[in-house]
PDB file of N, CA and C in Angstrom:
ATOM      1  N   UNK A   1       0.858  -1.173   0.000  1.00  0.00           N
ATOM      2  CA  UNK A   1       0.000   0.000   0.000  1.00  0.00           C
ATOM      3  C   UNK A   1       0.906   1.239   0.000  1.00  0.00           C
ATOM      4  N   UNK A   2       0.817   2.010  -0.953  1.00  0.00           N
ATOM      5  CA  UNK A   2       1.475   3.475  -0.797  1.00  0.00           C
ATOM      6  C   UNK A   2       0.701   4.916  -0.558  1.00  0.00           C
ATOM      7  N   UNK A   3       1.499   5.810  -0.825  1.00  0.00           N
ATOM      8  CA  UNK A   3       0.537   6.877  -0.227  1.00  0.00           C
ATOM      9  C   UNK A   3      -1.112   6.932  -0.468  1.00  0.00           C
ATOM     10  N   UNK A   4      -1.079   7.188  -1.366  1.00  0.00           N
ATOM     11  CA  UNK A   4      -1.962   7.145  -2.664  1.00  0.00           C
ATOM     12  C   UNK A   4      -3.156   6.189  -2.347  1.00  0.00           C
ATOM     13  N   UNK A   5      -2.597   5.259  -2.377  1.00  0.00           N
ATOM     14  CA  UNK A   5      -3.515   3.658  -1.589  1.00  0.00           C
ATOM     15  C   UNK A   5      -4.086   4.513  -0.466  1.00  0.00           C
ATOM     16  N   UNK A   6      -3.770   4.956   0.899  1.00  0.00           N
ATOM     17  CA  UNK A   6      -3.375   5.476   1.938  1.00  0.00           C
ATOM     18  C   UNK A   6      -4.642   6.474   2.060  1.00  0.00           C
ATOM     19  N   UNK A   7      -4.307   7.116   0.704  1.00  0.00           N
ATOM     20  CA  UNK A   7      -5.173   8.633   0.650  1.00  0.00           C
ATOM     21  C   UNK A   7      -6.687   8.229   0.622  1.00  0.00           C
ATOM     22  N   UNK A   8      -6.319   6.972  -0.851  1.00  0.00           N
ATOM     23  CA  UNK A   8      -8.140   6.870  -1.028  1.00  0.00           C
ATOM     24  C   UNK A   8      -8.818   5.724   0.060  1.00  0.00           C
ATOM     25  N   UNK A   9      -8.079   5.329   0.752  1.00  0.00           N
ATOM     26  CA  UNK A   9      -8.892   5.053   1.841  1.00  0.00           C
ATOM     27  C   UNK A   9      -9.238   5.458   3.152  1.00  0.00           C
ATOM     28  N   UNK A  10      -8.639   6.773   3.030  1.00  0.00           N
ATOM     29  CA  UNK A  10      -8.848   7.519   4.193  1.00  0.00           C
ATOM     30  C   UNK A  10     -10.157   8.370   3.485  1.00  0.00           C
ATOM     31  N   UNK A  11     -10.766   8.722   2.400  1.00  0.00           N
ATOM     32  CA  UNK A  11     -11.155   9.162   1.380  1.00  0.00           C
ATOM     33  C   UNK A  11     -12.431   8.347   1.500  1.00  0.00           C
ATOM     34  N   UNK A  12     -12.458   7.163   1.267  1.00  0.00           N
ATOM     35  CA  UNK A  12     -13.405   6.443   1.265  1.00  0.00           C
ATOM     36  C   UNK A  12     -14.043   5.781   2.462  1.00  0.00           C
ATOM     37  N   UNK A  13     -13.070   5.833   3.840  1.00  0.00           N
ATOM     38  CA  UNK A  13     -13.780   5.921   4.789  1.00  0.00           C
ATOM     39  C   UNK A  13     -14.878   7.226   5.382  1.00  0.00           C
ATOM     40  N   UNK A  14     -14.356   8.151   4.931  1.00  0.00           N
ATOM     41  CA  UNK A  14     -14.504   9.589   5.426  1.00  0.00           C
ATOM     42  C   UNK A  14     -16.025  10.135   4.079  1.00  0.00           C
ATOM     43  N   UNK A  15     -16.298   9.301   3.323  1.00  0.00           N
ATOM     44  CA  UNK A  15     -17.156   9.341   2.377  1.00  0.00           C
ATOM     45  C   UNK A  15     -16.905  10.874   2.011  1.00  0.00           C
ATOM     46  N   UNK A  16     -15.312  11.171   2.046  1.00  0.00           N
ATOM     47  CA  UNK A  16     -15.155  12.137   0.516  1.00  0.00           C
ATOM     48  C   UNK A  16     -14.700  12.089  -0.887  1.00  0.00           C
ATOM     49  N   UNK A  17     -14.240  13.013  -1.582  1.00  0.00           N
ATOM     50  CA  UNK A  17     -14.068  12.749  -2.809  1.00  0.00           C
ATOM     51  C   UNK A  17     -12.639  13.512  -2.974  1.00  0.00           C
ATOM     52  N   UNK A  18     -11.756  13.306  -3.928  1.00  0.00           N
ATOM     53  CA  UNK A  18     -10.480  14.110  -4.393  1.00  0.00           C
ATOM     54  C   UNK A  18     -10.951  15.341  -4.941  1.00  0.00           C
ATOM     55  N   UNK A  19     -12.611  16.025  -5.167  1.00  0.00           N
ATOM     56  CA  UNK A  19     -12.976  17.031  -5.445  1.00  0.00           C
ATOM     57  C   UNK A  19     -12.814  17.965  -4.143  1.00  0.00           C
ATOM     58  N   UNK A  20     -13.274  17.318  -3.191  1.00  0.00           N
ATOM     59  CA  UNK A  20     -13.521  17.714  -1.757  1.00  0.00           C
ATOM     60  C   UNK A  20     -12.198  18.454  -1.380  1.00  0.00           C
ATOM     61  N   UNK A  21     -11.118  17.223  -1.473  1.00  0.00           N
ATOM     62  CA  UNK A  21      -9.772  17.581  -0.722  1.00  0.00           C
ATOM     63  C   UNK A  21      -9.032  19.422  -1.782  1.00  0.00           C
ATOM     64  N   UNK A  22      -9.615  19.241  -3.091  1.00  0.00           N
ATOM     65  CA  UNK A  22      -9.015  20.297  -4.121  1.00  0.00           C
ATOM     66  C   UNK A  22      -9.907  21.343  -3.714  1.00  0.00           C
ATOM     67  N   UNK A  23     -10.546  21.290  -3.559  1.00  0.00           N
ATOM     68  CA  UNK A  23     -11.767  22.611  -2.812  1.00  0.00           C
ATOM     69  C   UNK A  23     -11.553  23.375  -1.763  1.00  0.00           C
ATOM     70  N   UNK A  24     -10.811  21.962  -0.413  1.00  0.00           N
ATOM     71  CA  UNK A  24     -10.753  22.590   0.494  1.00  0.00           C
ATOM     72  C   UNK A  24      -9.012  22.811   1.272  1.00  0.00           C
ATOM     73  N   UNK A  25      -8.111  22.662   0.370  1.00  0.00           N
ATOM     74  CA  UNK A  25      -6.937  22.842   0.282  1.00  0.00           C
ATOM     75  C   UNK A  25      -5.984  23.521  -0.801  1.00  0.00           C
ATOM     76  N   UNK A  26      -7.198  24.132  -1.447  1.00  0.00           N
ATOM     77  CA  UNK A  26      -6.983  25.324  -2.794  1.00  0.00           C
ATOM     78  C   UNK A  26      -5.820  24.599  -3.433  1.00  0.00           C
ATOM     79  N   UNK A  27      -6.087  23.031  -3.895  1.00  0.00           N
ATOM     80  CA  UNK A  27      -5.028  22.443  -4.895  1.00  0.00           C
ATOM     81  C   UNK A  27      -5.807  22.287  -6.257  1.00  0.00           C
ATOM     82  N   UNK A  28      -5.630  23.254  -7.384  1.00  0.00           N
ATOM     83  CA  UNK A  28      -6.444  22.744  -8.497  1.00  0.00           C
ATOM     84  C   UNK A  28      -6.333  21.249  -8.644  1.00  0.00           C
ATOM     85  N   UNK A  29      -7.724  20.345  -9.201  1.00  0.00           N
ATOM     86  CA  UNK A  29      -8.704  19.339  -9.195  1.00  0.00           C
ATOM     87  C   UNK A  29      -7.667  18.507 -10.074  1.00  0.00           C
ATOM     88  N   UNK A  30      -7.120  18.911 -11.308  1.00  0.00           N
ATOM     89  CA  UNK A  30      -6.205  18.909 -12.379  1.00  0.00           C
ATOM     90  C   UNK A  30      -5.032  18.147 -11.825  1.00  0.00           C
ATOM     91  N   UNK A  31      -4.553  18.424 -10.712  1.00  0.00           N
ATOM     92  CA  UNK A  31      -3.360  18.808 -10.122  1.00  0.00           C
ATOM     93  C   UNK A  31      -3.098  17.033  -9.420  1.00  0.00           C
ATOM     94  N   UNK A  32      -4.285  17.515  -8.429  1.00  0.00           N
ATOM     95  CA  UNK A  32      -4.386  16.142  -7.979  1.00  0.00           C
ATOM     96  C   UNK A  32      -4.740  14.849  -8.509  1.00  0.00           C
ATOM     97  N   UNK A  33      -5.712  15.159  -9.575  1.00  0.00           N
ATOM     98  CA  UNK A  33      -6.007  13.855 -10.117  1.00  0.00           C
ATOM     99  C   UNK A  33      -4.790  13.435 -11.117  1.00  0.00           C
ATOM    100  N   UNK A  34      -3.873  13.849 -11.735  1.00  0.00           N
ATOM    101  CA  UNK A  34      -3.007  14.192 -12.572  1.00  0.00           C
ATOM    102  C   UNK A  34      -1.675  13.398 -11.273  1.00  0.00           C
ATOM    103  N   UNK A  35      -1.330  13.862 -10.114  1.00  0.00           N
ATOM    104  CA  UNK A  35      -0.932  13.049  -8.950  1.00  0.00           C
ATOM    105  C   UNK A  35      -0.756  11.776  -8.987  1.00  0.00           C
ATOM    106  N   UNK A  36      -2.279  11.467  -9.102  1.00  0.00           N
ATOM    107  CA  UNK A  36      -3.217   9.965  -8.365  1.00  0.00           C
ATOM    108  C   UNK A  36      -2.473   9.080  -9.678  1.00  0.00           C
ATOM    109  N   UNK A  37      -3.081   9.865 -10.522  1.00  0.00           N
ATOM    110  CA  UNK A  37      -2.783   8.687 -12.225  1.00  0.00           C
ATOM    111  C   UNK A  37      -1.354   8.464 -12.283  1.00  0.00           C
ATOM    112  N   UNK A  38      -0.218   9.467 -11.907  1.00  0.00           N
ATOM    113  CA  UNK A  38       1.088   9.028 -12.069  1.00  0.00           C
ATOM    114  C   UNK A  38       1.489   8.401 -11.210  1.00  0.00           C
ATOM    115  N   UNK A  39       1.237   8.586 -10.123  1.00  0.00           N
ATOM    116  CA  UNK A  39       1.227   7.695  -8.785  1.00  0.00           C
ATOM    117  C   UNK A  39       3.118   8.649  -8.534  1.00  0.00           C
ATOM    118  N   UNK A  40       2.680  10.199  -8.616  1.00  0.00           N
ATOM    119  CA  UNK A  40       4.117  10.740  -8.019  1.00  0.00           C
ATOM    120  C   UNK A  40       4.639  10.636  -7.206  1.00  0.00           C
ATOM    121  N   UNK A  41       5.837  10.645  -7.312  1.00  0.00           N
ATOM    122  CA  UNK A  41       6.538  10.664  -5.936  1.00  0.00           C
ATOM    123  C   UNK A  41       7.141  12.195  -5.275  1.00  0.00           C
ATOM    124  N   UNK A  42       7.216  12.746  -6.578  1.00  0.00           N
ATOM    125  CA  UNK A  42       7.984  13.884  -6.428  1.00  0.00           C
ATOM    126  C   UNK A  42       6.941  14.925  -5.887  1.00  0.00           C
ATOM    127  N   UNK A  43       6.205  15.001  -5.153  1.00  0.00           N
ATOM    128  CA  UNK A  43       4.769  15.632  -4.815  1.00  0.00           C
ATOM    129  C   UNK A  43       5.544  16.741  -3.664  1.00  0.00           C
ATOM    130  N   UNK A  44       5.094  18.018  -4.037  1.00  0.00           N
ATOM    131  CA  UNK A  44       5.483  18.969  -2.847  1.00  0.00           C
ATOM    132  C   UNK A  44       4.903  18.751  -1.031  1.00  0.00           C
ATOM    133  N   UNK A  45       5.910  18.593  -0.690  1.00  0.00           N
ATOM    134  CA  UNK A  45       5.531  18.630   1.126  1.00  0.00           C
ATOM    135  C   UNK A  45       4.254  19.308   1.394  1.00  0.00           C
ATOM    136  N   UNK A  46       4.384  20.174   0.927  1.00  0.00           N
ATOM    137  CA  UNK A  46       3.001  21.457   1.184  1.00  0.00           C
ATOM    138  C   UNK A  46       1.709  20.737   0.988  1.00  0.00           C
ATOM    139  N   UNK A  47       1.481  20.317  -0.016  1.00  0.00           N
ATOM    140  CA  UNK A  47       0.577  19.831  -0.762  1.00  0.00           C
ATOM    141  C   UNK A  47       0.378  18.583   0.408  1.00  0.00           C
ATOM    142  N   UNK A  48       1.170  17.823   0.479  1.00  0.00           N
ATOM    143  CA  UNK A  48       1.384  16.238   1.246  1.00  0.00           C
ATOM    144  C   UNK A  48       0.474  16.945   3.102  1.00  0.00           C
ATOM    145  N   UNK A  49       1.289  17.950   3.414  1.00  0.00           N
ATOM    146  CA  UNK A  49       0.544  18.518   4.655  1.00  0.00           C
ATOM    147  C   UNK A  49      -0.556  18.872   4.695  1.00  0.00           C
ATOM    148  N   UNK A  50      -0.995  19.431   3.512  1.00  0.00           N
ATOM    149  CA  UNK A  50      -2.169  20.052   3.372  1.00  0.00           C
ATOM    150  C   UNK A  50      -3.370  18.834   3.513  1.00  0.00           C
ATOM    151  N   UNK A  51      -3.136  18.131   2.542  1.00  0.00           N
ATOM    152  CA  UNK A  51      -3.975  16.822   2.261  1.00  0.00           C
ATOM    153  C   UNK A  51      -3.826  15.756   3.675  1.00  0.00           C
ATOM    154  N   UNK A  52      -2.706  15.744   4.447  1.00  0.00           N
ATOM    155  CA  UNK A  52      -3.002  14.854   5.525  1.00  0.00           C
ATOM    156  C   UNK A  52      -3.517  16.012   6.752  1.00  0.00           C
ATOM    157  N   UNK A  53      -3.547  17.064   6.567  1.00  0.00           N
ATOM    158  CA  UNK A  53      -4.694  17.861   7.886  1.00  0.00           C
ATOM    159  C   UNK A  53      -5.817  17.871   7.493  1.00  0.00           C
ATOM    160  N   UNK A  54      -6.183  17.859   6.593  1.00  0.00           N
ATOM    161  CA  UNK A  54      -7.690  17.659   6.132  1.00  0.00           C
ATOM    162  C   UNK A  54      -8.220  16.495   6.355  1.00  0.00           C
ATOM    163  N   UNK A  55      -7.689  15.609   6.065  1.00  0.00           N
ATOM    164  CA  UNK A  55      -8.006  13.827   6.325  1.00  0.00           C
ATOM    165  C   UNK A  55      -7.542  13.614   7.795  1.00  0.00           C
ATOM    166  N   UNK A  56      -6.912  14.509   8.748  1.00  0.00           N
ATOM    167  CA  UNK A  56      -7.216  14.779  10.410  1.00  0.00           C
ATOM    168  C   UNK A  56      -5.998  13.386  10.217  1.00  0.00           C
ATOM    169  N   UNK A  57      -5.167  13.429   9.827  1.00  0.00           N
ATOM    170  CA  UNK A  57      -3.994  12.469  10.020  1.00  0.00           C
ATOM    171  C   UNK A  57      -2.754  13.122   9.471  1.00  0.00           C
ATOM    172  N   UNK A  58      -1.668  12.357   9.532  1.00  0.00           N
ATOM    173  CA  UNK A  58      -0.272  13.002   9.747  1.00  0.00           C
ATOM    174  C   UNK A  58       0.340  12.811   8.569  1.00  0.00           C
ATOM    175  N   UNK A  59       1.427  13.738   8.028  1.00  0.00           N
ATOM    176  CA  UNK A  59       2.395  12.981   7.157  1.00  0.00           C
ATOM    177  C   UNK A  59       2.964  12.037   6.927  1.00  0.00           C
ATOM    178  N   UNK A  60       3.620  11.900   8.344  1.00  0.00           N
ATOM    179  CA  UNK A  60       4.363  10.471   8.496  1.00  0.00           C
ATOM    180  C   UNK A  60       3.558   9.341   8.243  1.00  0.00           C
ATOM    181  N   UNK A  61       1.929   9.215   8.927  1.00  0.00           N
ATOM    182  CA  UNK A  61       1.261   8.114   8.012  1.00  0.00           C
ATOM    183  C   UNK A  61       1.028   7.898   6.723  1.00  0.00           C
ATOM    184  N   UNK A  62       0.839   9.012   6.140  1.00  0.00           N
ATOM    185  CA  UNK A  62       0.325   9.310   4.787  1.00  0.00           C
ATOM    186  C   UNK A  62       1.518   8.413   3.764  1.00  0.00           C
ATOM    187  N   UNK A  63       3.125   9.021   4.149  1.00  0.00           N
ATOM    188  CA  UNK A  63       4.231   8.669   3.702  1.00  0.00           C
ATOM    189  C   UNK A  63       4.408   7.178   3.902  1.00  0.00           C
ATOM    190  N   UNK A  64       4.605   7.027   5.178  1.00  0.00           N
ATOM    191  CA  UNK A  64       5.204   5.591   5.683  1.00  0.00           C
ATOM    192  C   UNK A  64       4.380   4.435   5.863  1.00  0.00           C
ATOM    193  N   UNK A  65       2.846   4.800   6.313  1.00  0.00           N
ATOM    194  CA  UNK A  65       1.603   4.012   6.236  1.00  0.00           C
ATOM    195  C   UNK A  65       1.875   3.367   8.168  1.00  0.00           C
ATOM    196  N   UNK A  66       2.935   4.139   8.616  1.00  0.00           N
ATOM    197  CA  UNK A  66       3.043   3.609  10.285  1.00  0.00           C
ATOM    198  C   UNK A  66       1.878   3.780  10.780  1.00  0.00           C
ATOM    199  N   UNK A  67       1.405   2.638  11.399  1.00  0.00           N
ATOM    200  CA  UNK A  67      -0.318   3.006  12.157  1.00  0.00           C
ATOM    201  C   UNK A  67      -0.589   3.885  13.416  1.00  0.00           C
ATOM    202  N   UNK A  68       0.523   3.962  13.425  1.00  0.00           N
ATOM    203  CA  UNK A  68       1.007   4.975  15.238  1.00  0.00           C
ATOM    204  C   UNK A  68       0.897   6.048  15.255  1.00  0.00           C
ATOM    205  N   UNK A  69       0.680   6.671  13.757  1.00  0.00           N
ATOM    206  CA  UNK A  69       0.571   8.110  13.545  1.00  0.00           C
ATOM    207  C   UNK A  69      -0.363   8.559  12.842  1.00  0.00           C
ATOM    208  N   UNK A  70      -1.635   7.427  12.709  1.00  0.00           N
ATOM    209  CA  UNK A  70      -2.576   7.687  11.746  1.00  0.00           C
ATOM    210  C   UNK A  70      -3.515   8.706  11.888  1.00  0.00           C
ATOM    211  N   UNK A  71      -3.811   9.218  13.160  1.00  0.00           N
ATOM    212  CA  UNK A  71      -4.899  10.097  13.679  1.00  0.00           C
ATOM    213  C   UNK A  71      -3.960  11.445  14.443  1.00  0.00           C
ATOM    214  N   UNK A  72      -4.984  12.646  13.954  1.00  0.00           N
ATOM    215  CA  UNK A  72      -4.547  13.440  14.632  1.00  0.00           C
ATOM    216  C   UNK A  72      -5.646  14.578  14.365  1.00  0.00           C
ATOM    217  N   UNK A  73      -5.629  15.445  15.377  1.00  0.00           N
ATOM    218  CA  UNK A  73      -6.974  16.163  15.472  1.00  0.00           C
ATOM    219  C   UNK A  73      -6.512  17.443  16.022  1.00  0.00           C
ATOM    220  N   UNK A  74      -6.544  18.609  15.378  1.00  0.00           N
ATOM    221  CA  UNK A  74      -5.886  20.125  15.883  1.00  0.00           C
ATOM    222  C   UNK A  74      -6.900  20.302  16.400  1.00  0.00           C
ATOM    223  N   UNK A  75      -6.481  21.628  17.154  1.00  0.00           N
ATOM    224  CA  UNK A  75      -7.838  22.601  18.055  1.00  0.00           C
ATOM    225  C   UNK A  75      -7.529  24.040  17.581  1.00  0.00           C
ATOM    226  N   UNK A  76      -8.497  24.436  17.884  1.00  0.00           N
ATOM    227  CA  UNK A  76      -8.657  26.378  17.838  1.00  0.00           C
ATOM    228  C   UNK A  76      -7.629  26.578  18.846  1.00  0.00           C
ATOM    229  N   UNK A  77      -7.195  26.131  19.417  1.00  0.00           N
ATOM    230  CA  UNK A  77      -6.365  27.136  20.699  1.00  0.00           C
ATOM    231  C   UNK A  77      -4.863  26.498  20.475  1.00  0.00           C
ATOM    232  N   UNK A  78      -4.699  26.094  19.059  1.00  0.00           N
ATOM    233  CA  UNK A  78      -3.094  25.786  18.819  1.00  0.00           C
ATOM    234  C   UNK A  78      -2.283  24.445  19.998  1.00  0.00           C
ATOM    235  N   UNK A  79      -3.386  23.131  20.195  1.00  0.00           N
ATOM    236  CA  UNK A  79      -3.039  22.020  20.439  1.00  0.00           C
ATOM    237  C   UNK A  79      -3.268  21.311  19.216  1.00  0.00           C
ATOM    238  N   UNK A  80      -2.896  20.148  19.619  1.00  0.00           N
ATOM    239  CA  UNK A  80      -2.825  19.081  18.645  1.00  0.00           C
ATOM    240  C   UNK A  80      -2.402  17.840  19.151  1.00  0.00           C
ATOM    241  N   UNK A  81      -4.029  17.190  19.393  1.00  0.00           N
ATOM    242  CA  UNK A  81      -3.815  15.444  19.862  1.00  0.00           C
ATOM    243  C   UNK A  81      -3.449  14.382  18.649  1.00  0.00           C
ATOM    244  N   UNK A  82      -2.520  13.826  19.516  1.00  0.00           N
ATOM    245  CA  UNK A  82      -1.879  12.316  18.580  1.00  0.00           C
ATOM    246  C   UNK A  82      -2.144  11.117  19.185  1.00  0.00           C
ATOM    247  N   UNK A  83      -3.365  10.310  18.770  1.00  0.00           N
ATOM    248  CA  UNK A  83      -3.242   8.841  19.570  1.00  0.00           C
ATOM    249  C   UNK A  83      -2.232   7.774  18.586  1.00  0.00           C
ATOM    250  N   UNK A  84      -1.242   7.346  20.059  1.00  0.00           N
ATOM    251  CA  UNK A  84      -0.245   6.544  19.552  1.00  0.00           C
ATOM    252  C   UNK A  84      -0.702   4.894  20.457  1.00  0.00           C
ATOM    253  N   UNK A  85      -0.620   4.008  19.579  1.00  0.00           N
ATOM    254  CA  UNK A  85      -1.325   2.968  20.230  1.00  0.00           C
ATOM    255  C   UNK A  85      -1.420   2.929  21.199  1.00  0.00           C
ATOM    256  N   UNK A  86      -3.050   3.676  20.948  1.00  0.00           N
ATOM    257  CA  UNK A  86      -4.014   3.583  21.866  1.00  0.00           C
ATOM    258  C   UNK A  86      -3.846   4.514  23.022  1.00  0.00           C
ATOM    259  N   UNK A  87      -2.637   5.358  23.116  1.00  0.00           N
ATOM    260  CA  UNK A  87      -2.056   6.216  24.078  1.00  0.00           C
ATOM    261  C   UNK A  87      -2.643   7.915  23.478  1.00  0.00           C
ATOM    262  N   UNK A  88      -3.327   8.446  24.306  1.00  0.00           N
ATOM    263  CA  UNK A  88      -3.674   9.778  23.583  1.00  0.00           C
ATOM    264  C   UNK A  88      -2.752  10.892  24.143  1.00  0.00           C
ATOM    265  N   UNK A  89      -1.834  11.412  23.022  1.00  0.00           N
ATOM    266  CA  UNK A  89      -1.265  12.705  23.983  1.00  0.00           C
ATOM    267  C   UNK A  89      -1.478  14.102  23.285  1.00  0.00           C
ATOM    268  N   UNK A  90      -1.350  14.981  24.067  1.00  0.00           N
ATOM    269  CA  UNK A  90      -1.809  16.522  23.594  1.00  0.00           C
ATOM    270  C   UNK A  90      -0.878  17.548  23.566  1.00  0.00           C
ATOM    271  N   UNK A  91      -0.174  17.951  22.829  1.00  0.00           N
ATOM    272  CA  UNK A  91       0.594  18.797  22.302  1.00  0.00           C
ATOM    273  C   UNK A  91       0.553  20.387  22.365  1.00  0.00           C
ATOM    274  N   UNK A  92       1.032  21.225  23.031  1.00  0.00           N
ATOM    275  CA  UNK A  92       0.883  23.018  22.834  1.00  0.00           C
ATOM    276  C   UNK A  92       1.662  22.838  21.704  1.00  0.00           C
ATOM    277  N   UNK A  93       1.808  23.539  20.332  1.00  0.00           N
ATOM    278  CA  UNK A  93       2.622  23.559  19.711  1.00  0.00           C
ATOM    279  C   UNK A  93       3.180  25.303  19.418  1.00  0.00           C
ATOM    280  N   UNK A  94       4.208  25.810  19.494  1.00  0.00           N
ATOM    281  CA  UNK A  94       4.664  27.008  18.835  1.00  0.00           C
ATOM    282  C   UNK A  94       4.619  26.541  17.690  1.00  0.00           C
ATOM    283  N   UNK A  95       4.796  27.853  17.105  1.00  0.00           N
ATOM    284  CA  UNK A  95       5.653  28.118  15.489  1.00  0.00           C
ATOM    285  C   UNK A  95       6.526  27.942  15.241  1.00  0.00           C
ATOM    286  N   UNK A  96       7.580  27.673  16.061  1.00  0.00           N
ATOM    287  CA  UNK A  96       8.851  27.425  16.223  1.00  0.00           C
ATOM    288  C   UNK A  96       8.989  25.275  16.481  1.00  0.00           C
ATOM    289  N   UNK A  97       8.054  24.999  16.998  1.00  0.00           N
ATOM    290  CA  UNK A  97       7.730  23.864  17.108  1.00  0.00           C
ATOM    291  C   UNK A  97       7.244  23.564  15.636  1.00  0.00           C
ATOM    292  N   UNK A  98       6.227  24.107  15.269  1.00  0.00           N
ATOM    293  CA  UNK A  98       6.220  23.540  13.786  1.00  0.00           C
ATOM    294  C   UNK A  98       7.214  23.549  12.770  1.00  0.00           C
ATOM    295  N   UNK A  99       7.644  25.013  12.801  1.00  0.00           N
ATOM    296  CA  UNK A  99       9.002  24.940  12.140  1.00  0.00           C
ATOM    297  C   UNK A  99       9.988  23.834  12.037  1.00  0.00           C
ATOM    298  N   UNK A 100      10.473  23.601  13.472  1.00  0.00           N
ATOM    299  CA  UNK A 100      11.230  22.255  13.594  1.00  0.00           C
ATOM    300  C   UNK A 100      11.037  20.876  13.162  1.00  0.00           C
ATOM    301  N   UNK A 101       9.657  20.752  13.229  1.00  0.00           N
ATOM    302  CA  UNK A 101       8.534  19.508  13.007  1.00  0.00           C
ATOM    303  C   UNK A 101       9.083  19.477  11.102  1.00  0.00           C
ATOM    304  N   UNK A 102       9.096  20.460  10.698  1.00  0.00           N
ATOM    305  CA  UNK A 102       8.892  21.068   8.839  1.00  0.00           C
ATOM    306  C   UNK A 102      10.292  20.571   8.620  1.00  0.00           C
ATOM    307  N   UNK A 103      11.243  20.775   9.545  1.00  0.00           N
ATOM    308  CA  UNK A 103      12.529  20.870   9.132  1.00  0.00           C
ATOM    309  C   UNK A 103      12.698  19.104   9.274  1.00  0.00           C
ATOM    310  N   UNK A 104      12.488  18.743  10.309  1.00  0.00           N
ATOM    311  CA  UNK A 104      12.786  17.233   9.920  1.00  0.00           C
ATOM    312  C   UNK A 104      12.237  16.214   9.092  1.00  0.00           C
ATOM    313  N   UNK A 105      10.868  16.888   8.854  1.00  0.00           N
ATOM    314  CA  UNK A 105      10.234  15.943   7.635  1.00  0.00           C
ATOM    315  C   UNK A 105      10.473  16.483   6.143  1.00  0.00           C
ATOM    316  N   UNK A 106      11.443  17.999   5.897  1.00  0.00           N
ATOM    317  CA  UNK A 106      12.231  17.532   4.941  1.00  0.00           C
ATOM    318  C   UNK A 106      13.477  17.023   4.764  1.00  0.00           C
ATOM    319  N   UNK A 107      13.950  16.470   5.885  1.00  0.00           N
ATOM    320  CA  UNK A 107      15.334  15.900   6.292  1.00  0.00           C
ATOM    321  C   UNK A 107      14.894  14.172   5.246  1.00  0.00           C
ATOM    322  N   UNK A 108      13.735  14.097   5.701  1.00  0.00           N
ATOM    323  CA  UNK A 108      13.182  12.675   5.783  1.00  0.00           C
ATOM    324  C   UNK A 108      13.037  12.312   4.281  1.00  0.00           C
ATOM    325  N   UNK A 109      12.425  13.378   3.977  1.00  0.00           N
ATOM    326  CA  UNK A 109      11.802  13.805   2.010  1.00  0.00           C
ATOM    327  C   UNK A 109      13.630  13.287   1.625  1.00  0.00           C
ATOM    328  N   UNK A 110      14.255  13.936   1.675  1.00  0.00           N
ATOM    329  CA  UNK A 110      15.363  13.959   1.298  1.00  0.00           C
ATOM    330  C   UNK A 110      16.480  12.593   1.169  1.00  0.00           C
ATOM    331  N   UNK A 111      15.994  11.409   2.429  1.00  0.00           N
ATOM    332  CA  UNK A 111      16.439  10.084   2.548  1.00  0.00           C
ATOM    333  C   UNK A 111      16.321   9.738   1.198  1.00  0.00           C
TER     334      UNK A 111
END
C-alpha cells in the first residue's frame, strides 16, 4: 500500500471525494487527479501537509503508512492530539515547534 492507496482510503472511509480535498486545500482538481494517475513521488511537502490535515492524520502516516501516527486532530487554541497505540497525547505547539517539526520531515523527504 502506498501513499496514494493510503489517501483513497482515508477518502473512502470519510465518504469524501479528491474534489472535496481540491476545494478545500486550494489544490487545483487537475493537479491532484493528474498526482493519483502518475502515482508521483515527487509531490510537494506542502501539498502532502495540506492533504493529511484535512483527512485529520499526519504525514508520516500518509508517507510511511506507520499506524502509530494515523490520527490526529488540531484545536482552535493551537493544540494538537496524537493517539499513539491507543495512548492519547496533547501537544501546545509554537511556530517554532512547527518549524522544527517542517525541518525534519524535509530531512526525511530527502532520505
Amino acid at each position: 500500500m502506498d501513499m496514494y492507496d493510503r489517501i483513497n482510503d482515508l477518502l473512502r472511509r470519510k465518504k469524501l471525494k479528491k474534489t472535496d480535498i481540491s476545494k478545500n486545500i486550494g489544490v487545483p482538481y487537475s493537479t491532484l487527479a493528474s498526482m493519483f494517475t502518475r502515482r508521483s513521488m515527487g509531490v510537494d511537502i506542502e501539498t502532502i501537509k495540506k492533504i493529511a490535515q484535512y483527512l485529520g492524520t499526519t504525514v508520516e502516516y500518509l508517507v510511511t503508512g506507520n499506524e502509530s501516527y494515523k490520527e490526529t486532530t488540531p484545536t482552535p487554541d493551537g493544540t494538537v492530539t496524537i493517539v499513539v497505540d491507543g495512548l492519547t497525547y496533547v501537544y501546545k505547539l509554537s511556530k517554532e515547534d512547527i518549524q522544527a517539526i517542517i525541518t525534519i520531515l524535509e530531512k526525511f523527504k530527502q532520505v
